[in-house]
N, C-alpha and C. Protein backbone atom coordinates (compact mmCIF):
# COMPACT_ATOMS: atom_id res chain seq x y z
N UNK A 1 18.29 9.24 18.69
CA UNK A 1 17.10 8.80 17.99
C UNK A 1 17.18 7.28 17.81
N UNK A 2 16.03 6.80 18.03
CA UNK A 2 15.74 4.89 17.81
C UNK A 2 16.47 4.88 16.79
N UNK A 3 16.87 3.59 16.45
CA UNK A 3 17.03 2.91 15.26
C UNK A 3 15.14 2.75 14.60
N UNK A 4 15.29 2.96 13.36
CA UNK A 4 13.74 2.97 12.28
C UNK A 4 13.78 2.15 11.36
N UNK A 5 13.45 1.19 10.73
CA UNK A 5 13.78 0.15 10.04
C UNK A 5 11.81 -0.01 9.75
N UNK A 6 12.16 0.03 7.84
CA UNK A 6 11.09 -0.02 7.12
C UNK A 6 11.00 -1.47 6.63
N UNK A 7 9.84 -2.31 6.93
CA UNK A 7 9.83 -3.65 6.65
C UNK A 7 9.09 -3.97 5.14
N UNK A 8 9.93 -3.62 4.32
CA UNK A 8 9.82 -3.67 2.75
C UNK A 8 11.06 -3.03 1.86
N UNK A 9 11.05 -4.11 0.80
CA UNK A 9 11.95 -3.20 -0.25
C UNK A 9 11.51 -2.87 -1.27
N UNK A 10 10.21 -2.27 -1.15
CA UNK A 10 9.65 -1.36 -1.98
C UNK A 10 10.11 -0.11 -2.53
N UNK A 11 10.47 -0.11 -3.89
CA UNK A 11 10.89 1.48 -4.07
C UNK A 11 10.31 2.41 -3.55
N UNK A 12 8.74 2.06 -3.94
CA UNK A 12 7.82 3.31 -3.73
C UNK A 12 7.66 3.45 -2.16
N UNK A 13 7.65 2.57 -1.53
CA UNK A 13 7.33 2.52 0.18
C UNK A 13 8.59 3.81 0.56
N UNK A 14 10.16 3.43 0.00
CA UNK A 14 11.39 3.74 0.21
C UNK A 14 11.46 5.23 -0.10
N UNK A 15 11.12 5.33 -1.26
CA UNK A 15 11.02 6.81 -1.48
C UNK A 15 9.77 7.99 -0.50
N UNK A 16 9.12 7.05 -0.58
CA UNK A 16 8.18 7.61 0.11
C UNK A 16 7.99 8.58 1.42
N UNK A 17 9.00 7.34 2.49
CA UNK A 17 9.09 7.01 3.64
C UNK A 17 10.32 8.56 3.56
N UNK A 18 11.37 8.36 2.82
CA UNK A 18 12.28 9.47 2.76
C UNK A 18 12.21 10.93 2.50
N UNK A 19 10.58 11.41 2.79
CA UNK A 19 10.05 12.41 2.42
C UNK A 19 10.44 13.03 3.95
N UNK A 20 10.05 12.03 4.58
CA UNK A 20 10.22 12.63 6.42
C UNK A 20 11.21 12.77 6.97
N UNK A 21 12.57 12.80 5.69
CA UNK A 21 13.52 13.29 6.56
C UNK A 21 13.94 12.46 7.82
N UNK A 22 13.94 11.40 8.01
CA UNK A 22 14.58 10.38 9.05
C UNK A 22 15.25 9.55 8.68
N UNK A 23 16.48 9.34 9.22
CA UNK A 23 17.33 8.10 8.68
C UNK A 23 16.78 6.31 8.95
N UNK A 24 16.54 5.81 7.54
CA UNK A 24 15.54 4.67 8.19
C UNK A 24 16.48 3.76 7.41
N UNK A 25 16.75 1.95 7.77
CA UNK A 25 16.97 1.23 7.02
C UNK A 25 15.81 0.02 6.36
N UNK A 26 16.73 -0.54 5.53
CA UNK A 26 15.27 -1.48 4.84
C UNK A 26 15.24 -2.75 4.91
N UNK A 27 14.27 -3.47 4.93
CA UNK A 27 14.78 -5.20 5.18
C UNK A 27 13.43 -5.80 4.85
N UNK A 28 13.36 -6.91 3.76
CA UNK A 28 12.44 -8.04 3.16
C UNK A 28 11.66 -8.55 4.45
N UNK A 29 10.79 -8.61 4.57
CA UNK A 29 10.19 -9.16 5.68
C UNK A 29 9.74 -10.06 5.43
N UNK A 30 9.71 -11.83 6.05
CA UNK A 30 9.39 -12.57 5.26
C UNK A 30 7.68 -12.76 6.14
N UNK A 31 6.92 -12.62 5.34
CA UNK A 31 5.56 -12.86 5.93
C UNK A 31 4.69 -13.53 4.73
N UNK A 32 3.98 -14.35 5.22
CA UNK A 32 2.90 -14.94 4.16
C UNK A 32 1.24 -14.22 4.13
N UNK A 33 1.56 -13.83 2.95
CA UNK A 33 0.65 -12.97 2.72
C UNK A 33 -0.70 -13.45 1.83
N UNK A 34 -0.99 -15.00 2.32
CA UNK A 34 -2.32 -15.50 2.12
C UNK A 34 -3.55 -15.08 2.71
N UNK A 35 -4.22 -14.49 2.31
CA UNK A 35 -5.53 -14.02 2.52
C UNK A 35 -6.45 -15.47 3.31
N UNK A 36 -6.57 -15.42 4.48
CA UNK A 36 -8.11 -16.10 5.23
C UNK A 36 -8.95 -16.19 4.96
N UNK A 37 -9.48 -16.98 4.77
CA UNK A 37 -11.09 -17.30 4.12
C UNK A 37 -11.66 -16.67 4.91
N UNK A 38 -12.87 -15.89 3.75
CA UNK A 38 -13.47 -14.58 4.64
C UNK A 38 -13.11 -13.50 5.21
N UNK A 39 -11.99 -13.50 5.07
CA UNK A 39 -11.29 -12.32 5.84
C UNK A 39 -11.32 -11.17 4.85
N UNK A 40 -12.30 -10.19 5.78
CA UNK A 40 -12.18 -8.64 5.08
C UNK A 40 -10.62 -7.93 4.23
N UNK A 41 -11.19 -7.19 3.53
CA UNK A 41 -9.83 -6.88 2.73
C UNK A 41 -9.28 -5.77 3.95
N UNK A 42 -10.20 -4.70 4.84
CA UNK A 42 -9.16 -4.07 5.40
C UNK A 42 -8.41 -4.64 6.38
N UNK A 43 -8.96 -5.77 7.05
CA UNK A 43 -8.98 -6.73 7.81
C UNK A 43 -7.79 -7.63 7.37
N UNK A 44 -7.10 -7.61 6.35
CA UNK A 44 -6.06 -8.47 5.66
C UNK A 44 -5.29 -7.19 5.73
N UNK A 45 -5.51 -6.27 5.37
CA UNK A 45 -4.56 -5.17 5.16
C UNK A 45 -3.73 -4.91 6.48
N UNK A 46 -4.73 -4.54 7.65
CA UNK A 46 -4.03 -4.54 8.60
C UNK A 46 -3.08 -6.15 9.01
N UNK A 47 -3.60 -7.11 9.12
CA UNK A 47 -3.07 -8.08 9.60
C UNK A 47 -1.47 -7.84 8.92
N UNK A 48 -1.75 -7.77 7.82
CA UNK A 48 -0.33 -8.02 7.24
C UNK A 48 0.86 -7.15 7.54
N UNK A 49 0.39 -5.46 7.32
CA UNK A 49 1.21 -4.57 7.80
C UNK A 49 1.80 -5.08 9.56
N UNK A 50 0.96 -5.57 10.14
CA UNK A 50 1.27 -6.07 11.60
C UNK A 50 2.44 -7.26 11.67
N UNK A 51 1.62 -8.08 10.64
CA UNK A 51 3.05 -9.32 10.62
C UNK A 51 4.18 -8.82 10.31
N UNK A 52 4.57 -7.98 9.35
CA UNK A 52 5.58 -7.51 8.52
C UNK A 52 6.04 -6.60 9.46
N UNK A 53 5.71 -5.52 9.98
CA UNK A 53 6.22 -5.02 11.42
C UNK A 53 6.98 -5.90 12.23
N UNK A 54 6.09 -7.06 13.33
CA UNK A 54 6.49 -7.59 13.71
C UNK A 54 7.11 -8.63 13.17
N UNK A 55 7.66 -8.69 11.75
CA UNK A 55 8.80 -9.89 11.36
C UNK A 55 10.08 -9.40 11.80
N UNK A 56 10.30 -8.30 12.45
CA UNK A 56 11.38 -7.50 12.06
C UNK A 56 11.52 -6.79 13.23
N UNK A 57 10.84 -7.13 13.74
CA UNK A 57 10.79 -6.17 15.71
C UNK A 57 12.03 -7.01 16.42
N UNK A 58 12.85 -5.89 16.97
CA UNK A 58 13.81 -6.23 18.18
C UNK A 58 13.80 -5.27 18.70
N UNK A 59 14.27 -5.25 20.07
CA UNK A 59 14.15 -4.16 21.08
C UNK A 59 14.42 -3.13 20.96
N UNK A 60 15.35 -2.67 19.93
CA UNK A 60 16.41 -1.43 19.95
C UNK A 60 15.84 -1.04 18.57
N UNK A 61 14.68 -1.14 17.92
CA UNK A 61 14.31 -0.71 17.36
C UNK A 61 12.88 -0.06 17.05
N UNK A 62 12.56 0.33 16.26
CA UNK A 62 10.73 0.82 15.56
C UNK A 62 10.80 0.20 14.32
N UNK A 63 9.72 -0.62 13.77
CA UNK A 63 9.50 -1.11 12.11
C UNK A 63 8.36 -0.40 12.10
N UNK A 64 8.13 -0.25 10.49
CA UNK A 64 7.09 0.33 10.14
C UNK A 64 6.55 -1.02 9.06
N UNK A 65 5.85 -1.46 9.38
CA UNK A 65 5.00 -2.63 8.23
C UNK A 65 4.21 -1.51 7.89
N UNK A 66 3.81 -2.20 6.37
CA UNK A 66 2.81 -1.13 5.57
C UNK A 66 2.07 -2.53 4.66
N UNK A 67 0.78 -2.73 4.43
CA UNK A 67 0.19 -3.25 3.46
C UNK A 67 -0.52 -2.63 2.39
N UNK A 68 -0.95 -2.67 1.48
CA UNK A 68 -2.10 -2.61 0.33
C UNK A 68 -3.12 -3.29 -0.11
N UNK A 69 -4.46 -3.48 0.27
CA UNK A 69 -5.18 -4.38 -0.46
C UNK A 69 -6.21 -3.91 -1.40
N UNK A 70 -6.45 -3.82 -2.03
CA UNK A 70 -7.58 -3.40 -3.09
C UNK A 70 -8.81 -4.39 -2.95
N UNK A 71 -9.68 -3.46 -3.64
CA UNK A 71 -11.35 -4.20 -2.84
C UNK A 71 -12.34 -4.01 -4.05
N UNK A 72 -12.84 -4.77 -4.65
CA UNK A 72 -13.88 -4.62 -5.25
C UNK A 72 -15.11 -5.67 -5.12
N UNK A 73 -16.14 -5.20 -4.69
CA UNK A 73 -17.31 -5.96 -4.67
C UNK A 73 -17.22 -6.76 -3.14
N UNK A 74 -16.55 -6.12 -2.76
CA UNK A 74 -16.14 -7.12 -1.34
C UNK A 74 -15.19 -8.07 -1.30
N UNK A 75 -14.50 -8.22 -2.47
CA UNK A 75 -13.17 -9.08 -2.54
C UNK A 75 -12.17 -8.28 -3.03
N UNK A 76 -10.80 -8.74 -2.32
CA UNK A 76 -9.29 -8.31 -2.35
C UNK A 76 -9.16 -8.59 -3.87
N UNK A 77 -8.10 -8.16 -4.33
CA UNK A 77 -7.46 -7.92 -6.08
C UNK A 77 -6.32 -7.83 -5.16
N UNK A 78 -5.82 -8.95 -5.65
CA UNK A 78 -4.12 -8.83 -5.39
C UNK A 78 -2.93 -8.65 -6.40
N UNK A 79 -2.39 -8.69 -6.15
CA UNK A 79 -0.88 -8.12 -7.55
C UNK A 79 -1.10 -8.98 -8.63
N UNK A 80 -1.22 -8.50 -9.97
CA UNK A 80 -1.50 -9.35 -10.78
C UNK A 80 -0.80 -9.93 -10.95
N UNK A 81 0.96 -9.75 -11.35
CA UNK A 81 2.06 -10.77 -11.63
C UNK A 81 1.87 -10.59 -13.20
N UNK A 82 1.17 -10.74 -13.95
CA UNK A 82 1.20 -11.42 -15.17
C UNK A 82 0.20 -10.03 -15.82
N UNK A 83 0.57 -10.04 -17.58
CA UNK A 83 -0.17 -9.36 -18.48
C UNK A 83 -1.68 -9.83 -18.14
N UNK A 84 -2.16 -10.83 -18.58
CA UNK A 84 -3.27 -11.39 -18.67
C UNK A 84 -4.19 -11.07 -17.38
N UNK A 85 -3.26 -11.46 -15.97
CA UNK A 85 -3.86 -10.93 -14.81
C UNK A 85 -4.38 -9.23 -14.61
N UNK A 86 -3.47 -8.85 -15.11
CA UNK A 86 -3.75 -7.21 -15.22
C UNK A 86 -4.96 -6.82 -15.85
N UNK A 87 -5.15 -7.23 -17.35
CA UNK A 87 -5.59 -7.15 -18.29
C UNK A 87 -7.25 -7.15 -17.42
N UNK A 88 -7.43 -8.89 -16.89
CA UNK A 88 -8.75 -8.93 -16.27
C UNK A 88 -9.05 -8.03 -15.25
N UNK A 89 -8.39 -7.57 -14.49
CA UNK A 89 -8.27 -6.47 -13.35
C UNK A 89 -8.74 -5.22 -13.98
N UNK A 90 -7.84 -4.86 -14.53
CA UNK A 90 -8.46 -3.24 -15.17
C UNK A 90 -9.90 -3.38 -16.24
N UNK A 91 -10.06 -4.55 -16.73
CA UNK A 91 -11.15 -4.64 -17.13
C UNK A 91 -12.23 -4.79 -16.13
N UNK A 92 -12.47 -5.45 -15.00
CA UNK A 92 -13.32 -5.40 -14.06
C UNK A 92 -13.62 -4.24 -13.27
N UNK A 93 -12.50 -3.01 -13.29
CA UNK A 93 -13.23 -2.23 -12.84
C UNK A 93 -12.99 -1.30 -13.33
N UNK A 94 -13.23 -1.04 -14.63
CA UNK A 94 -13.51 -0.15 -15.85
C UNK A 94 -14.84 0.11 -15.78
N UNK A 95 -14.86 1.75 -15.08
CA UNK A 95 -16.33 2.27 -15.02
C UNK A 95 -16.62 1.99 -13.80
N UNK A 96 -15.90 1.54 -12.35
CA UNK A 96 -17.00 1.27 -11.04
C UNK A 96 -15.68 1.88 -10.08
N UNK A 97 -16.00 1.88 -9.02
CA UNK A 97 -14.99 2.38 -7.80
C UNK A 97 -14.94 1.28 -7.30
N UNK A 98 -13.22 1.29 -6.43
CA UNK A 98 -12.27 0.42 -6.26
C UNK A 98 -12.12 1.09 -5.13
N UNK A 99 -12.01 0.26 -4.12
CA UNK A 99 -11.90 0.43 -2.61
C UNK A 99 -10.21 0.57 -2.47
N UNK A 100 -9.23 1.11 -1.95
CA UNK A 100 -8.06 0.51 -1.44
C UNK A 100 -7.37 0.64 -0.07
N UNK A 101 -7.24 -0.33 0.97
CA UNK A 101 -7.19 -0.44 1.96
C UNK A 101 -5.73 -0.42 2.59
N UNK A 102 -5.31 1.17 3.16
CA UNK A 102 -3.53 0.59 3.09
C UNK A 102 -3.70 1.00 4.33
N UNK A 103 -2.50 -0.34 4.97
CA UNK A 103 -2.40 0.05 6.75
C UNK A 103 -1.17 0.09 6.52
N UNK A 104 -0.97 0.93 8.05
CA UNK A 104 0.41 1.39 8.74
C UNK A 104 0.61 0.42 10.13
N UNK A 105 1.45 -0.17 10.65
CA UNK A 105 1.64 -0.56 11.88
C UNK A 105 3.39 -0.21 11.91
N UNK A 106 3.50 0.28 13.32
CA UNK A 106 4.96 0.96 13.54
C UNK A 106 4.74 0.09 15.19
N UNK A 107 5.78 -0.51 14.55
CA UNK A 107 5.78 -1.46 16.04
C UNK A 107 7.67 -1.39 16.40
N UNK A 108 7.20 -1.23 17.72
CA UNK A 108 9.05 -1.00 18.62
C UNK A 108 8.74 -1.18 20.42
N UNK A 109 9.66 -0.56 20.91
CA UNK A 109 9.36 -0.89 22.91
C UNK A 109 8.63 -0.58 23.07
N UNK A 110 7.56 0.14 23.03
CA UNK A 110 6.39 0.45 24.17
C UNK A 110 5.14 -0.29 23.01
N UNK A 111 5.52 -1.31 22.12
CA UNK A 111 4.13 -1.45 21.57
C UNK A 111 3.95 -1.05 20.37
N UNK A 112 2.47 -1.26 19.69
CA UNK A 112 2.46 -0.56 18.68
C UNK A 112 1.42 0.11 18.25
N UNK A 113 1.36 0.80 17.37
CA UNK A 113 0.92 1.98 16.98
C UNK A 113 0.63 1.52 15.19
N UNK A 114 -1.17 1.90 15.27
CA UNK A 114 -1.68 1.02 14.00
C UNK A 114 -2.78 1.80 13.17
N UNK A 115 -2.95 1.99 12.22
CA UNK A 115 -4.36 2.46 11.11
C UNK A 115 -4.27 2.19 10.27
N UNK A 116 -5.76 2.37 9.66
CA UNK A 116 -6.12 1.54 7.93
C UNK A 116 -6.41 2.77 7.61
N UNK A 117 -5.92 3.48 6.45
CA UNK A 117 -6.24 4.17 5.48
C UNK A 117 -7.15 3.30 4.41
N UNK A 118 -8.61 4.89 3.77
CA UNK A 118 -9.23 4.18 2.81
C UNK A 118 -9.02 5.30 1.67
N UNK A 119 -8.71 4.61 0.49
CA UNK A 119 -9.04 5.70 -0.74
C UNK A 119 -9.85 4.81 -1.78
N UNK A 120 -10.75 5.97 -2.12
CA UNK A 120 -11.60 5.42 -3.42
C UNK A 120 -11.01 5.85 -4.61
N UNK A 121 -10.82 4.84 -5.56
CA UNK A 121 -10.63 5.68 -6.85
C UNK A 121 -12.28 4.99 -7.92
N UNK A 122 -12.21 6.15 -8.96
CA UNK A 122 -13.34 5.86 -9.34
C UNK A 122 -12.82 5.85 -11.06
N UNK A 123 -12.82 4.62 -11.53
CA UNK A 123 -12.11 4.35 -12.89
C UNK A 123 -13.17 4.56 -13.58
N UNK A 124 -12.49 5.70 -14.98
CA UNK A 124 -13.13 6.30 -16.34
C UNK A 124 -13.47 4.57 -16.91
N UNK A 125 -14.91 4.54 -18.00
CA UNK A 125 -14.71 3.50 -18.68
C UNK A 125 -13.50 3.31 -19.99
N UNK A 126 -12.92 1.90 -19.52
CA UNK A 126 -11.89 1.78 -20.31
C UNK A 126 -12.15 0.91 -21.17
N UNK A 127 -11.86 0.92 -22.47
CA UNK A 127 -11.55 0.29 -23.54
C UNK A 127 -10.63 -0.39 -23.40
N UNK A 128 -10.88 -1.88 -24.32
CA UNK A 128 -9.34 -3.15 -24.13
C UNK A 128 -8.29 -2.75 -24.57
N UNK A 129 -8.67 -1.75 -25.84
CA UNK A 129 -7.21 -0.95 -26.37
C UNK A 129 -6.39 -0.23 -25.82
N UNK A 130 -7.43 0.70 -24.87
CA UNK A 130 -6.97 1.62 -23.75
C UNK A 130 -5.76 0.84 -22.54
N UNK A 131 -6.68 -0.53 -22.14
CA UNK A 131 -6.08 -1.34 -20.97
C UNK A 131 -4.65 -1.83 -21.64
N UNK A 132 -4.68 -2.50 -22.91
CA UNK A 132 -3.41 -2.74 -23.28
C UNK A 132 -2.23 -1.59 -23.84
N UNK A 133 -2.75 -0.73 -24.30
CA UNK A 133 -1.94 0.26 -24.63
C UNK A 133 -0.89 1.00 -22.89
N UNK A 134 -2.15 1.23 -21.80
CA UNK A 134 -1.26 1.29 -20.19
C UNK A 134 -0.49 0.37 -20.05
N UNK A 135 -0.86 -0.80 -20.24
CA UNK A 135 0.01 -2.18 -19.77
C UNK A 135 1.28 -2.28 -20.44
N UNK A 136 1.06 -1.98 -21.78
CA UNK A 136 2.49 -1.96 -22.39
C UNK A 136 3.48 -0.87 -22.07
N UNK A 137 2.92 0.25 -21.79
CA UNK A 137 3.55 1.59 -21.33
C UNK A 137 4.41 1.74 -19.95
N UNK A 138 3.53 0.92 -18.97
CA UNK A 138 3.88 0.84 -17.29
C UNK A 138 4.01 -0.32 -16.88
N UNK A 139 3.23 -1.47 -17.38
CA UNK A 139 3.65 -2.66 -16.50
C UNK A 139 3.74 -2.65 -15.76
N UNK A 140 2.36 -2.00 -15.14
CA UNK A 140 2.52 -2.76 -13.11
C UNK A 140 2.08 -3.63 -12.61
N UNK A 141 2.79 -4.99 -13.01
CA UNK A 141 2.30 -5.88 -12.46
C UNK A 141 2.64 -6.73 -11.06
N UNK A 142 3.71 -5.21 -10.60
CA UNK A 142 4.21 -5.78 -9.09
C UNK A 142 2.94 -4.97 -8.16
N UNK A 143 1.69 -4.36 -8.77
CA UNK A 143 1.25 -3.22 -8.04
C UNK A 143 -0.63 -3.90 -7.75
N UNK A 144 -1.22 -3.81 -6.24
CA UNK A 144 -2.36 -4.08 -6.71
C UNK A 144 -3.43 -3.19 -7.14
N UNK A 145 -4.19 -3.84 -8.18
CA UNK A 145 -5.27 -2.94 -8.89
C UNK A 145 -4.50 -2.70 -9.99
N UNK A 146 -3.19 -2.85 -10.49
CA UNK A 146 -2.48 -3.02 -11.74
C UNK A 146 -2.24 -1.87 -12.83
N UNK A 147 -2.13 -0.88 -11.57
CA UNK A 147 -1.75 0.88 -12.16
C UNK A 147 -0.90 1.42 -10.99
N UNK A 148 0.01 2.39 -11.39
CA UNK A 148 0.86 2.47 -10.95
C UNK A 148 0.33 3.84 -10.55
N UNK A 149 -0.44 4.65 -9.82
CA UNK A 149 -1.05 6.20 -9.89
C UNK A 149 -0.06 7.35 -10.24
N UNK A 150 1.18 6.98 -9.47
CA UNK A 150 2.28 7.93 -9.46
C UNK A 150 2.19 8.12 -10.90
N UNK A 151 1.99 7.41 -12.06
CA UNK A 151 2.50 7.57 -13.38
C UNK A 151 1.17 7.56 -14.11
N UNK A 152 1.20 6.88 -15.12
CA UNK A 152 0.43 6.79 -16.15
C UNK A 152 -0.87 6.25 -15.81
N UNK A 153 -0.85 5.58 -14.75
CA UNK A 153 -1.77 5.26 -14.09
C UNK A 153 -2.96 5.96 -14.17
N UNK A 154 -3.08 7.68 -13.69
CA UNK A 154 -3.65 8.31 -13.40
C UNK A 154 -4.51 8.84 -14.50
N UNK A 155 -4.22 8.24 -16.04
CA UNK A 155 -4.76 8.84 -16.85
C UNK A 155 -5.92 8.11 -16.62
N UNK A 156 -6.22 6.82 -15.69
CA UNK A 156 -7.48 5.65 -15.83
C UNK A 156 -8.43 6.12 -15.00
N UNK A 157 -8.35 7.10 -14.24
CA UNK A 157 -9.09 7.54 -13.33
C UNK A 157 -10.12 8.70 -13.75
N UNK A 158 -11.61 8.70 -13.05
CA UNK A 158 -12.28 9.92 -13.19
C UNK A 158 -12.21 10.88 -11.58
N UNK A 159 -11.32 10.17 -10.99
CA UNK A 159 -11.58 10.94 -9.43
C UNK A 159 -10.74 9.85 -8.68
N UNK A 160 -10.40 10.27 -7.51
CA UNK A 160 -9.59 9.80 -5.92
C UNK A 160 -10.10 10.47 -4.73
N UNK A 161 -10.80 9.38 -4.10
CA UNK A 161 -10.96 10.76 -2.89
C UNK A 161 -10.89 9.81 -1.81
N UNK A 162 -9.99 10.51 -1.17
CA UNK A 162 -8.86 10.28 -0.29
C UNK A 162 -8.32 11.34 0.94
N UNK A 163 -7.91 10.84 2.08
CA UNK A 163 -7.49 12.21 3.17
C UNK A 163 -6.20 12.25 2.69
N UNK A 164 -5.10 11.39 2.51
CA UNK A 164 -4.01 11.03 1.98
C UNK A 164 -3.40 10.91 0.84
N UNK A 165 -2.92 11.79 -0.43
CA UNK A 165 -2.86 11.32 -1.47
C UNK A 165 -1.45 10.19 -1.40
N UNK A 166 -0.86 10.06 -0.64
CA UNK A 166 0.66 8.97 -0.49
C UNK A 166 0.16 7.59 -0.16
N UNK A 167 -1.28 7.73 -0.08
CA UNK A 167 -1.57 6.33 0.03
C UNK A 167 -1.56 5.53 -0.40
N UNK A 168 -2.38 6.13 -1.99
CA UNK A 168 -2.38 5.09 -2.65
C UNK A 168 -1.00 4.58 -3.53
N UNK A 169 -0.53 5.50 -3.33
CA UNK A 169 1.20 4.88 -3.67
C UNK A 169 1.39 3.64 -2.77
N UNK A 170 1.43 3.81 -1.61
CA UNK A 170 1.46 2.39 -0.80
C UNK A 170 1.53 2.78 0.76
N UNK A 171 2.40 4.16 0.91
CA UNK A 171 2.38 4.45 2.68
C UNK A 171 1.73 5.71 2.61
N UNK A 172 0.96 5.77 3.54
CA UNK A 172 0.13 6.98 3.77
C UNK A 172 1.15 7.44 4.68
N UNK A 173 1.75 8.79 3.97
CA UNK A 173 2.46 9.26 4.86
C UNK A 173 1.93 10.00 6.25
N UNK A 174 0.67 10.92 6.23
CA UNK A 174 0.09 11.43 7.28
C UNK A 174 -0.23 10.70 8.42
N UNK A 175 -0.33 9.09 8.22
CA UNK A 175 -0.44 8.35 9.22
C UNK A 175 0.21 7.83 10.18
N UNK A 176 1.35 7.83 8.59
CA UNK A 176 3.07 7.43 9.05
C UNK A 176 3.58 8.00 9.96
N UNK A 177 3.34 9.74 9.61
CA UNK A 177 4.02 10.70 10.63
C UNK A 177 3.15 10.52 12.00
N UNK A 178 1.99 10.55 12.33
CA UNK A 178 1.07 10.91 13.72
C UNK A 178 1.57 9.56 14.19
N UNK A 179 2.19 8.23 13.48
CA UNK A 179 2.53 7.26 14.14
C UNK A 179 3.74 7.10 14.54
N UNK A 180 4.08 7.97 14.40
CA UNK A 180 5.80 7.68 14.67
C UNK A 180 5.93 8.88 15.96
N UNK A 181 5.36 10.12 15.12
CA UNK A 181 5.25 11.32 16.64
C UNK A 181 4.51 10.37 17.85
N UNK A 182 3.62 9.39 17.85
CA UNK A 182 3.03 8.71 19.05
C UNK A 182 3.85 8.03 19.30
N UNK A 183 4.99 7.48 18.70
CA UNK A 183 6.33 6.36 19.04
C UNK A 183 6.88 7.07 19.35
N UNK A 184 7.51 8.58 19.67
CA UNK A 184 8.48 9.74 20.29
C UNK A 184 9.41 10.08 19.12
N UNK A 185 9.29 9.98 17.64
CA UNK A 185 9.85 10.38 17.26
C UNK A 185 9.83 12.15 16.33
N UNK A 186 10.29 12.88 16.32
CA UNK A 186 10.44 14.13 16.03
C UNK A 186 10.19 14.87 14.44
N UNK A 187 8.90 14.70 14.17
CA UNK A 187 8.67 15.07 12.73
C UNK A 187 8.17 16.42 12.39
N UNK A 188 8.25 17.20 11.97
CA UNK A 188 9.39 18.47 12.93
C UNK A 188 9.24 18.95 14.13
């Protein structure tokens, strides 16, 4: 079997990825992940999963780049970093649906192998008390859209609809797998 090498050190990517039962290693990919003027959010999503793949491509191997971008109103929401950033985030889309755009690219020898997953989530209206009371609880401010779904997250939601629920964690695994079975690898 190839060498498989996941281009992130994402817990959640990591755990994720280890659902499929393949021995994979992990490695920081260094890619700049500035958004293009004008550039569509799924359109960023993929680009990036592609760079991050290919930061990390050598012959004797397969990477899997994975991105996340979140979308509202036609613009990306990127990782908040900060309370305050969060704070405005979950307040903006308290009460409206939130686009989120996660690609897969699995790049190795014969090429690569690429899709954008879409999930909608459709956020309950939230109260500032509500938004700070999550924030203090989870603190995701390494996460974009600034909820963590796996967790507490999920209490902000009135609905997800989605082909994938591993998506919005960060790797759509169903994509993961049909991309890797198209790379020759054996998922069962």
């Amino acid at each position: 079997m190839p060498r498989l090498i996941l281009a992130s050190t994402s817990p959640y990517r990591r755990e994720l990825l280890t659902r499929l039962g393949l021995p994979f290693e992990t490695a920081r990919p260094e890619t700049d992940e500035t958004p293009a003027p004008g550039e569509a959010p799924p359109t960023l999503a993929a680009r990036l999963a592609r760079a991050k793949a290919l930061a990390l491509a050598t012959p004797d191997a397969w990477v899997i780049g994975s991105d996340q971008v979140a979308e509202l109103d036609g613009a990306p929401l990127g990782k908040p970093g900060t309370f305050a950033a969060a704070q405005a985030q979950l307040s903006s889309m308290s009460g409206r649906r939130v686009r989120f755009h996660t690609a897969v690219c699995v790049a190795g020898p014969d090429g690569l192998h690429e899709t954008v997953d879409l999930t909608e989530v459709h956020f309950r209206p939230l109260s500032a008390e509500e938004i700070d009371r999550y924030l203090h609880a989870e603190s995701p401010l390494d996460c974009a859209g600034s909820f963590k779904c796996e967790g507490l997250g999920i209490s902000l939601f009135e609905a997800i609809d989605n082909r994938d629920p591993t998506a919005l964690v960060g790797l759509p695994l169903i994509a993961t797998a049909r991309l890797l079975r198209e790379a020759g690898f054996r998922i069962p």
